[in-house]
PDB file of N, CA and C in Angstrom:
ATOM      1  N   UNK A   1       0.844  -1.188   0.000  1.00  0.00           N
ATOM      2  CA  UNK A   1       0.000   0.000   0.000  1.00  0.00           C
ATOM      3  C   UNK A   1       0.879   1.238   0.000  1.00  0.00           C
ATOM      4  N   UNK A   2       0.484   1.952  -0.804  1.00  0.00           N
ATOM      5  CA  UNK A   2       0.768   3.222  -1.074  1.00  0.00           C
ATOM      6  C   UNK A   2       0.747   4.341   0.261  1.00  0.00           C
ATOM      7  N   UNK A   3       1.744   5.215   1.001  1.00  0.00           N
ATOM      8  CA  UNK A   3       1.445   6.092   1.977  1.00  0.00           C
ATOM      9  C   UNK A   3       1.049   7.592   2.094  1.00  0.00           C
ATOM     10  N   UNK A   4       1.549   7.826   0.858  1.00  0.00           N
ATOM     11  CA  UNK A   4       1.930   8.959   0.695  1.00  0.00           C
ATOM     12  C   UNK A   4       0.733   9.821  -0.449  1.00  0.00           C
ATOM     13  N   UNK A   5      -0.200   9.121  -0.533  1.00  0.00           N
ATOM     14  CA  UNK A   5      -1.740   9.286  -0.996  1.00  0.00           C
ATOM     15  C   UNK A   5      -1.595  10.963  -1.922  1.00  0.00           C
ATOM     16  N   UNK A   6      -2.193  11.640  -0.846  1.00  0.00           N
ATOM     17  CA  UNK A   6      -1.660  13.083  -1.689  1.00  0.00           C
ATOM     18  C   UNK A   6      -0.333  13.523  -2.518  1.00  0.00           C
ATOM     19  N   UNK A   7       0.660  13.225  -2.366  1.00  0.00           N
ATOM     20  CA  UNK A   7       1.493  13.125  -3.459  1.00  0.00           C
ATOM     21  C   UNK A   7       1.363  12.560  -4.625  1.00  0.00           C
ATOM     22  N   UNK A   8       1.112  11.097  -4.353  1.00  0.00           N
ATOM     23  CA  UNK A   8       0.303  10.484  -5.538  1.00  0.00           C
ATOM     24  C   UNK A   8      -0.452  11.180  -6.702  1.00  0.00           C
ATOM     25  N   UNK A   9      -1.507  11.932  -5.948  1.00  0.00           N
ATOM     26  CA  UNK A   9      -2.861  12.401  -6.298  1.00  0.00           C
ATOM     27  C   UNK A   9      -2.462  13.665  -7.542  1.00  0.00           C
ATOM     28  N   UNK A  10      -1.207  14.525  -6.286  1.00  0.00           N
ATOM     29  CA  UNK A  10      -0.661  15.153  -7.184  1.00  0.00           C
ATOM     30  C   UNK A  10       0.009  15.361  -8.336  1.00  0.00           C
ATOM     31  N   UNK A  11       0.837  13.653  -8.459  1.00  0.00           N
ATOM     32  CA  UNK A  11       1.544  13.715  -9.675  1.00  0.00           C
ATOM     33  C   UNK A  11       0.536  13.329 -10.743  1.00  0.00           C
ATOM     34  N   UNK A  12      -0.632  12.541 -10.267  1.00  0.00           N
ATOM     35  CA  UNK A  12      -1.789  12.114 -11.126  1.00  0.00           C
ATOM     36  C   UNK A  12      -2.097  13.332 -12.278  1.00  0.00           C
ATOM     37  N   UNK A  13      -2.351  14.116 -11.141  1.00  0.00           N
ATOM     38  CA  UNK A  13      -3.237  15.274 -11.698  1.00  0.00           C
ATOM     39  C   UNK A  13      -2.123  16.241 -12.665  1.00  0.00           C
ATOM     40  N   UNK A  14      -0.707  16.053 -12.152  1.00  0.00           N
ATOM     41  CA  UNK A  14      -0.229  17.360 -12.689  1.00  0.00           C
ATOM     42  C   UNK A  14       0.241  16.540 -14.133  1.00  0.00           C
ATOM     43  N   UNK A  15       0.245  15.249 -14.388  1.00  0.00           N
ATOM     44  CA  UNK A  15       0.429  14.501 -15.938  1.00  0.00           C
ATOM     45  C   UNK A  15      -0.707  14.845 -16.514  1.00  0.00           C
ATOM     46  N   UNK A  16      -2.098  14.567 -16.041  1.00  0.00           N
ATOM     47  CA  UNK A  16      -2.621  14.251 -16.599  1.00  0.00           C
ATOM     48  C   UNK A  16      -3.256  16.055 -17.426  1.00  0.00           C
ATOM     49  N   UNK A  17      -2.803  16.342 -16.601  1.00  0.00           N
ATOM     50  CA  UNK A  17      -3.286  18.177 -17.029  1.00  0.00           C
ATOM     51  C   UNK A  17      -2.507  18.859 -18.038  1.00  0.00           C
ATOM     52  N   UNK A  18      -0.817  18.244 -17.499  1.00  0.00           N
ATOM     53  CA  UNK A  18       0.237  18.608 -18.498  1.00  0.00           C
ATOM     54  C   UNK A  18       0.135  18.069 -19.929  1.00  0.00           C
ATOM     55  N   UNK A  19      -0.251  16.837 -19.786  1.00  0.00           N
ATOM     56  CA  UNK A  19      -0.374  16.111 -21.044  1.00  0.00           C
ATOM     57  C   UNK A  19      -1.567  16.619 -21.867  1.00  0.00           C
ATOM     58  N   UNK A  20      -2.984  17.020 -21.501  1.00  0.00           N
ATOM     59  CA  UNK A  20      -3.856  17.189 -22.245  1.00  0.00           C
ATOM     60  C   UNK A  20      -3.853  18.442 -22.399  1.00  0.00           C
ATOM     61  N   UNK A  21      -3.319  19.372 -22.124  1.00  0.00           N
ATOM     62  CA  UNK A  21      -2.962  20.718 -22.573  1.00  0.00           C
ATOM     63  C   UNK A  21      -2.112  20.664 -23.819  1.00  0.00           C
ATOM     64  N   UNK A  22      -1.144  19.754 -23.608  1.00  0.00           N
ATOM     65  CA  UNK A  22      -0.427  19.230 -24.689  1.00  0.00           C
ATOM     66  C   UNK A  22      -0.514  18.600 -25.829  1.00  0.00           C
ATOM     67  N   UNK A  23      -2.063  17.684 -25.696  1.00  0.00           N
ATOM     68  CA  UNK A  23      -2.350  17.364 -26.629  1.00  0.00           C
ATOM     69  C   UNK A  23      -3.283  17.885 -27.306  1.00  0.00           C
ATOM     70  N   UNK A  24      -3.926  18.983 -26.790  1.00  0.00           N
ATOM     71  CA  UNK A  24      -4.816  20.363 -27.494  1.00  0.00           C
ATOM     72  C   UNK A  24      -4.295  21.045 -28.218  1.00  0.00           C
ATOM     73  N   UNK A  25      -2.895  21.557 -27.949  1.00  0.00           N
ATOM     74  CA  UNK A  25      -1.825  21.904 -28.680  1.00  0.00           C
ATOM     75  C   UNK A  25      -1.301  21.687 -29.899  1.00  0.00           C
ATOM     76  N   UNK A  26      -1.158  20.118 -29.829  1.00  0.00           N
ATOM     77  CA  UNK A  26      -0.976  18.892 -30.975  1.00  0.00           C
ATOM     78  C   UNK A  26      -1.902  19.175 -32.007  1.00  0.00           C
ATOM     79  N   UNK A  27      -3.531  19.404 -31.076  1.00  0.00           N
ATOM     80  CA  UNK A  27      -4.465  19.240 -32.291  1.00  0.00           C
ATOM     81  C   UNK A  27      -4.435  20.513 -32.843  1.00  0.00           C
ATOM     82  N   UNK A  28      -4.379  21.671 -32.556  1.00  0.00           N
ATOM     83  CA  UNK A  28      -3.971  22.754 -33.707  1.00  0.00           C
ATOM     84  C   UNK A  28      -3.146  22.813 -34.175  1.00  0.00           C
ATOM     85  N   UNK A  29      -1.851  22.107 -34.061  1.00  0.00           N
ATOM     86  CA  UNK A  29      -0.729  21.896 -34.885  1.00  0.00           C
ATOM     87  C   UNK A  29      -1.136  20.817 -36.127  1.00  0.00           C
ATOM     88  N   UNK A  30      -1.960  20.254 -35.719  1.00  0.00           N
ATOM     89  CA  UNK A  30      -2.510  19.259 -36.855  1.00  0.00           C
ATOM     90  C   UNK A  30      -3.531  20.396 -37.860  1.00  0.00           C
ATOM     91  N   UNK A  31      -4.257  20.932 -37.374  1.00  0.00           N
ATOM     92  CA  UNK A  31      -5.066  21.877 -37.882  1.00  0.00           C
ATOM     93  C   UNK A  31      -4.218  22.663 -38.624  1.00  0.00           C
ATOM     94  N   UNK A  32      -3.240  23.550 -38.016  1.00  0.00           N
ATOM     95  CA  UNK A  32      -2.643  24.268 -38.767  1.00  0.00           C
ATOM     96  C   UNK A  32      -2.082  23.949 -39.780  1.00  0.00           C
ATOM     97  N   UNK A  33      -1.635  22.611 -39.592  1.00  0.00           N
ATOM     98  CA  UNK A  33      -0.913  21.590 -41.242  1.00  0.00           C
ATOM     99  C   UNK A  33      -1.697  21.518 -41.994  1.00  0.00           C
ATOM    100  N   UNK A  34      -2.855  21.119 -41.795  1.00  0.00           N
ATOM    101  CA  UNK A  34      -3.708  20.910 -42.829  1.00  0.00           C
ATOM    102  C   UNK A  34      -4.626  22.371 -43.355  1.00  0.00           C
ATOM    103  N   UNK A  35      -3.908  23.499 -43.006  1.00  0.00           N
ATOM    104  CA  UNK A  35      -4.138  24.703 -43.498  1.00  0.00           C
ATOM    105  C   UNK A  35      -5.669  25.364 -43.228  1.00  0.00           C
ATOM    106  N   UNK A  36      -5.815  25.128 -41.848  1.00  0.00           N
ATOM    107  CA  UNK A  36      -7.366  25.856 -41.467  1.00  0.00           C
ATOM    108  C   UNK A  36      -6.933  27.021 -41.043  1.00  0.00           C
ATOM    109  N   UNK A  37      -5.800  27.976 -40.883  1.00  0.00           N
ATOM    110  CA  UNK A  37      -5.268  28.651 -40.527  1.00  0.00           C
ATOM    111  C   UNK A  37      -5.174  30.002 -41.716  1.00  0.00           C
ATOM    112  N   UNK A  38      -4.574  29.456 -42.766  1.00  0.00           N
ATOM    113  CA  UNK A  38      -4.116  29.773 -43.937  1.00  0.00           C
ATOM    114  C   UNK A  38      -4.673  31.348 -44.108  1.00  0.00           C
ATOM    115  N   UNK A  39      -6.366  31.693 -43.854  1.00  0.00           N
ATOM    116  CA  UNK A  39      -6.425  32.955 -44.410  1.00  0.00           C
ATOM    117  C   UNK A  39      -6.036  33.559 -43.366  1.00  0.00           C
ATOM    118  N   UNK A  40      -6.296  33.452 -41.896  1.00  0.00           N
ATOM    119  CA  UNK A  40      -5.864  34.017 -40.941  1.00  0.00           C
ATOM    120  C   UNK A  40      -4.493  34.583 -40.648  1.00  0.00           C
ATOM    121  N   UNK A  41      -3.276  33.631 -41.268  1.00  0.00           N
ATOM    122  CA  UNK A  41      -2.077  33.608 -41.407  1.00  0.00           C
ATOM    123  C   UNK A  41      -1.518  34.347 -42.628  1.00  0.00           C
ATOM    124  N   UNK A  42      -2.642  34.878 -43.747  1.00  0.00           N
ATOM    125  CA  UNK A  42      -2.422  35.557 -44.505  1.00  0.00           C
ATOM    126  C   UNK A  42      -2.382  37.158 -44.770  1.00  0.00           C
ATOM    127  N   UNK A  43      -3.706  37.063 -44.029  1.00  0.00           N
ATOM    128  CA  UNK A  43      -4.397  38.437 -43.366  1.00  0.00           C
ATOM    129  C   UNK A  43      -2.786  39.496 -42.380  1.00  0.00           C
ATOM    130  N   UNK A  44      -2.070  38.293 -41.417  1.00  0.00           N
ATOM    131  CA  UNK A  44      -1.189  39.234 -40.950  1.00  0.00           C
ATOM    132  C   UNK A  44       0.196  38.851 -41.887  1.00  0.00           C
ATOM    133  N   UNK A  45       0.723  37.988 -42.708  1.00  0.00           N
ATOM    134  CA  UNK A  45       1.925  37.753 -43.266  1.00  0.00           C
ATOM    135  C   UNK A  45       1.852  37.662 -44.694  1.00  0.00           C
ATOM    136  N   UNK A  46       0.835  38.969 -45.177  1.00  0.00           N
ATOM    137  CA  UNK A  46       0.901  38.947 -46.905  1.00  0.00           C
ATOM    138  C   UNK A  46       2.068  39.964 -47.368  1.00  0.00           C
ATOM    139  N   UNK A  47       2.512  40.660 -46.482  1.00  0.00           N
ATOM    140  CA  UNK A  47       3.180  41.794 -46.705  1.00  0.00           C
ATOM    141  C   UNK A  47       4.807  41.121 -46.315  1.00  0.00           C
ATOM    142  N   UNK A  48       5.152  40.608 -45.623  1.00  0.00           N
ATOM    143  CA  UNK A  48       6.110  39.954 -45.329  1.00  0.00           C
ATOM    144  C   UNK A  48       6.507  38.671 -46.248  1.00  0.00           C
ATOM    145  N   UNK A  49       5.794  37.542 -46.806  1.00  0.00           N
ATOM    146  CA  UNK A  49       6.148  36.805 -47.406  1.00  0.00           C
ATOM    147  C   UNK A  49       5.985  37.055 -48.934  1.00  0.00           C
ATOM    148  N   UNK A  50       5.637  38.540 -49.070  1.00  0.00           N
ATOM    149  CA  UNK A  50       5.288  39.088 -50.883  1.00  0.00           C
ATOM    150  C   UNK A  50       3.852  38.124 -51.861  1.00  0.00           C
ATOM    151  N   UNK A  51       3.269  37.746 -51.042  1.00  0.00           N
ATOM    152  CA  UNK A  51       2.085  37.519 -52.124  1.00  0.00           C
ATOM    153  C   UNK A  51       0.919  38.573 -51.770  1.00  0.00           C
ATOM    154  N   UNK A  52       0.361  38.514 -53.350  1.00  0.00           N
ATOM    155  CA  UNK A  52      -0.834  39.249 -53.296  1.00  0.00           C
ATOM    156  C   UNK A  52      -2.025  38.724 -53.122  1.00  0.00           C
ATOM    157  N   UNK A  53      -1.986  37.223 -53.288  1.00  0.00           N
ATOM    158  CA  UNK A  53      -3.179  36.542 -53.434  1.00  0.00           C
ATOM    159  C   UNK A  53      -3.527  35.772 -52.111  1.00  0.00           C
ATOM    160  N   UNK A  54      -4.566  35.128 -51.725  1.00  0.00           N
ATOM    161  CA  UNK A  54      -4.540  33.967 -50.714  1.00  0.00           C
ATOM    162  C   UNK A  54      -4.178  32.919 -51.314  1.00  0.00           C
ATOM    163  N   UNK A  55      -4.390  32.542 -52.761  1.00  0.00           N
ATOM    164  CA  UNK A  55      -3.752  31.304 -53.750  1.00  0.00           C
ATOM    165  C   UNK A  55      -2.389  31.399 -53.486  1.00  0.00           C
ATOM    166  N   UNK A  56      -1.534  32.448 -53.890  1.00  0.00           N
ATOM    167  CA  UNK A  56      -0.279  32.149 -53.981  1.00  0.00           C
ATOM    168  C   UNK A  56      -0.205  32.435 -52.572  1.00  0.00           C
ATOM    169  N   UNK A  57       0.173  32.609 -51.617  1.00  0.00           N
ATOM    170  CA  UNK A  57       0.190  32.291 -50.297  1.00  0.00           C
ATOM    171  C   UNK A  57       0.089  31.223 -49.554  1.00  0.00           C
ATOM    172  N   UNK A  58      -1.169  30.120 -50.486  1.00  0.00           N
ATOM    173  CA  UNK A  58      -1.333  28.948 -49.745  1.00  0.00           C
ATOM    174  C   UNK A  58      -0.651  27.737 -50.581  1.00  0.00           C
ATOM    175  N   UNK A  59      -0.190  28.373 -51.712  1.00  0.00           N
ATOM    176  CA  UNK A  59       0.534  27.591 -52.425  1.00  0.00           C
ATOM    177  C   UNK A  59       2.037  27.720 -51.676  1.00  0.00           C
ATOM    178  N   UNK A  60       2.590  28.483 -51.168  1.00  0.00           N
ATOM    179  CA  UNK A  60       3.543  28.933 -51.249  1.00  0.00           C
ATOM    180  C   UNK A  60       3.598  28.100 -49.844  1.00  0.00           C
ATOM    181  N   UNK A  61       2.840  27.670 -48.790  1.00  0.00           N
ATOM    182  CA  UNK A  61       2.782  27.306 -47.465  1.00  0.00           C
ATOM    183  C   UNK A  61       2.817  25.969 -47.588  1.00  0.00           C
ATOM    184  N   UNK A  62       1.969  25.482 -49.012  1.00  0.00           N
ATOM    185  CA  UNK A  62       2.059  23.897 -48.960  1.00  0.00           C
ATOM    186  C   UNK A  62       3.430  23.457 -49.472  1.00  0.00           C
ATOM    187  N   UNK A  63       4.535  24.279 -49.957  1.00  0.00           N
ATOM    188  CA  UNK A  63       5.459  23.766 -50.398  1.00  0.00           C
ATOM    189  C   UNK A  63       6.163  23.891 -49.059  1.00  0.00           C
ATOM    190  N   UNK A  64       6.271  24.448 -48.132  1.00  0.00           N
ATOM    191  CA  UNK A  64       6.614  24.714 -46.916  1.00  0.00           C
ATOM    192  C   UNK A  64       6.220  23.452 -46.200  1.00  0.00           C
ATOM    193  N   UNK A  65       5.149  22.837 -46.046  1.00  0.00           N
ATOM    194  CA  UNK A  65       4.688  22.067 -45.094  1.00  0.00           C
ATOM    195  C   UNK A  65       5.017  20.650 -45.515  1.00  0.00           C
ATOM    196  N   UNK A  66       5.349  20.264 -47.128  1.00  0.00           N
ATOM    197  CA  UNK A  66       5.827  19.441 -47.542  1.00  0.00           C
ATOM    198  C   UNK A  66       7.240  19.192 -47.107  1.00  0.00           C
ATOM    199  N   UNK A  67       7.923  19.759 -46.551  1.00  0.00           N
ATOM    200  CA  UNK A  67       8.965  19.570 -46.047  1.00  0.00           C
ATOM    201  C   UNK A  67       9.330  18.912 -44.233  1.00  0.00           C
ATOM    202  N   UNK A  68       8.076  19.819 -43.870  1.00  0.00           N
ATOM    203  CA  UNK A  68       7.657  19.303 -42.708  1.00  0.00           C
ATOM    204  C   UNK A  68       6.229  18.551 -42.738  1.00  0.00           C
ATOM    205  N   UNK A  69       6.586  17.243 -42.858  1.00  0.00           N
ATOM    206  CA  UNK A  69       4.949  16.452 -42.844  1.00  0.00           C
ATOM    207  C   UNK A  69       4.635  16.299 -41.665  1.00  0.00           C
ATOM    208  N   UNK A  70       5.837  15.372 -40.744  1.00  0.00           N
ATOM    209  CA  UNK A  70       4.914  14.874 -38.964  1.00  0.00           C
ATOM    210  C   UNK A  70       5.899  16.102 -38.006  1.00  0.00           C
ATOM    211  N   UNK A  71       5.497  17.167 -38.142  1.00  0.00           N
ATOM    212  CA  UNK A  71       5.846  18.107 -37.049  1.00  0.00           C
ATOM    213  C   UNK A  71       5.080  18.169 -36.019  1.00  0.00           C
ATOM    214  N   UNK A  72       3.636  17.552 -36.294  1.00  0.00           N
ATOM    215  CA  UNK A  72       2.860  17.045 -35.266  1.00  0.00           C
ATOM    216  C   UNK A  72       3.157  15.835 -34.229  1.00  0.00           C
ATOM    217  N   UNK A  73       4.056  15.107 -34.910  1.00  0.00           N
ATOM    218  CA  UNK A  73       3.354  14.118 -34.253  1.00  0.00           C
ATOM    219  C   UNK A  73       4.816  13.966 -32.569  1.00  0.00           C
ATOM    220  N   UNK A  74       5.765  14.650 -32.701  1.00  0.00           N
ATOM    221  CA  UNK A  74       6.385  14.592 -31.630  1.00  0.00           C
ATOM    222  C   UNK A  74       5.822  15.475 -30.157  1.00  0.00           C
ATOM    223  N   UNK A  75       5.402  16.093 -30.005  1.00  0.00           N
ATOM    224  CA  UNK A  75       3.897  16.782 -29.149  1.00  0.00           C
ATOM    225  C   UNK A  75       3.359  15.684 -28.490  1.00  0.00           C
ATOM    226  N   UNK A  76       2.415  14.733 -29.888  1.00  0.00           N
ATOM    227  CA  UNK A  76       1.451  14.088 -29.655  1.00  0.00           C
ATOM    228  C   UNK A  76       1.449  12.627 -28.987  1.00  0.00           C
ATOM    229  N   UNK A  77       2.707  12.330 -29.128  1.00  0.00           N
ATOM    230  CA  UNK A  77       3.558  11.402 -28.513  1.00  0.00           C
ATOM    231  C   UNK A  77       4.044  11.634 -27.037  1.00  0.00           C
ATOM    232  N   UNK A  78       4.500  12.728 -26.852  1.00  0.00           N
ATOM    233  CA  UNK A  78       4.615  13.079 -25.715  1.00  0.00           C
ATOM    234  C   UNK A  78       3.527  13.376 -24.510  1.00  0.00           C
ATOM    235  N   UNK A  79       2.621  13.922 -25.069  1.00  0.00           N
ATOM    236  CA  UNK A  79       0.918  14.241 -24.104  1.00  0.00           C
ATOM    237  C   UNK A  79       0.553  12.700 -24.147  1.00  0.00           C
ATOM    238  N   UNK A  80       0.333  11.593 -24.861  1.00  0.00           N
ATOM    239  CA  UNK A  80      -0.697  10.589 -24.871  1.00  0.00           C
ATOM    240  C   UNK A  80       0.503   9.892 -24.081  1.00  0.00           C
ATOM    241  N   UNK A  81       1.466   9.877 -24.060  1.00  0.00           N
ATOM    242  CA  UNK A  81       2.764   8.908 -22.430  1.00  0.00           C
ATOM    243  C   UNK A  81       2.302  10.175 -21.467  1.00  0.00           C
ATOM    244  N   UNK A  82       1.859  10.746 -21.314  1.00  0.00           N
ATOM    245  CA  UNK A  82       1.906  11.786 -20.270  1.00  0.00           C
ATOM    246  C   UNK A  82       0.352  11.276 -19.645  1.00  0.00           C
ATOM    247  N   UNK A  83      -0.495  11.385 -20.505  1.00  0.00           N
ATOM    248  CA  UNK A  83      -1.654  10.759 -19.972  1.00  0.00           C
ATOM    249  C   UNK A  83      -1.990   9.448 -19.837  1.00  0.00           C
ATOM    250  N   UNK A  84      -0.920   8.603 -20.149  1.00  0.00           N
ATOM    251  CA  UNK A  84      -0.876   7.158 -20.102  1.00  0.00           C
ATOM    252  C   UNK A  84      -0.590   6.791 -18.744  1.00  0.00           C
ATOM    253  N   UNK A  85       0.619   7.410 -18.687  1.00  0.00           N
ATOM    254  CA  UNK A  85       1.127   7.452 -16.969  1.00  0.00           C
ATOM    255  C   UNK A  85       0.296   7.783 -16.193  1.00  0.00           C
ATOM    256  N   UNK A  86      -0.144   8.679 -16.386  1.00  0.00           N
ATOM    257  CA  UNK A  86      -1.120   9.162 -15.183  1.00  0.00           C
ATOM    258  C   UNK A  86      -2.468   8.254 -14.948  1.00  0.00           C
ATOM    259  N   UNK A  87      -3.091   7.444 -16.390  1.00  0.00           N
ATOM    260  CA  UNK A  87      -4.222   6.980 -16.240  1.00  0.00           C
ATOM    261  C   UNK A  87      -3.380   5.869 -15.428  1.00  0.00           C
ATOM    262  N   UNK A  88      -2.241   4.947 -15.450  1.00  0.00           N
ATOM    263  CA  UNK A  88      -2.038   3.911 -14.896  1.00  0.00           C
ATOM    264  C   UNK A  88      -1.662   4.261 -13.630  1.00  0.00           C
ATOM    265  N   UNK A  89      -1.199   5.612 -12.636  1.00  0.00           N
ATOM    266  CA  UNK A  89      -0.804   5.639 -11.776  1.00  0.00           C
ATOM    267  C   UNK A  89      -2.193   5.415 -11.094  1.00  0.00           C
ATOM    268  N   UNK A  90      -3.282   6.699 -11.689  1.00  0.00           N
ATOM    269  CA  UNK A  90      -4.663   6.444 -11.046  1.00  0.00           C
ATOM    270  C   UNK A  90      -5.107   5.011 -10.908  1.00  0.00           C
ATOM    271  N   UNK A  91      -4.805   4.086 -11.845  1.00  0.00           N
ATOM    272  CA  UNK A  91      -5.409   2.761 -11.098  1.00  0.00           C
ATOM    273  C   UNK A  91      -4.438   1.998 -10.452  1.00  0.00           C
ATOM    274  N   UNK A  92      -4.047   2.408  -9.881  1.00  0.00           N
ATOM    275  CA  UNK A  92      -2.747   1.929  -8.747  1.00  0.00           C
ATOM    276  C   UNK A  92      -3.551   2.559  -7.821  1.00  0.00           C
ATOM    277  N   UNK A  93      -4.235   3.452  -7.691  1.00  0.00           N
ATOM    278  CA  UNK A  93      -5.120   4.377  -6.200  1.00  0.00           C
ATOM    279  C   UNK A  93      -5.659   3.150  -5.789  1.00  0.00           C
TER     280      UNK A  93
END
């Protein structure tokens, strides 16, 4: 048996909070790859990256993102062991 109960409780909680913050994170990084972002991201960086269009802008982002395909997925890896741990510490309570 476990003694130290509230400590426990605490590391429970502080994975399981750390991790799903983390993996909310993940999911707009997934979002943002798949360009739900794009006019928003255009609206403030048309003047900086020289296009006039939202076409050439989002053209210009997918050649960008082709370079980076799983920039997601190291995040997402990290939050779902973060909440893994924690779901298995909780059934150790």
């Amino acid at each position: 048996a476990y003694k130290n109960w509230d400590l426990l409780i605490s590391y429970v909680d502080g994975l399981f909070i750390g991790g799903f913050s983390l993996f909310c994170i993940s999911l707009l990084i997934i979002l943002n790859h798949f360009g739900a972002f794009d006019t928003f991201a255009f609206v403030f960086n048309k003047k900086k990256e020289g296009c006039k269009t939202l076409y050439e802008y989002s053209e210009k982002v997918k050649e960008k993102r082709k370079k980076n395909k799983f920039d997601f997925i190291p995040p997402m890896v990290v939050s779902l062991v973060s909440i893994l741990i924690s779901i298995i510490l909780s059934l150790g309570i």
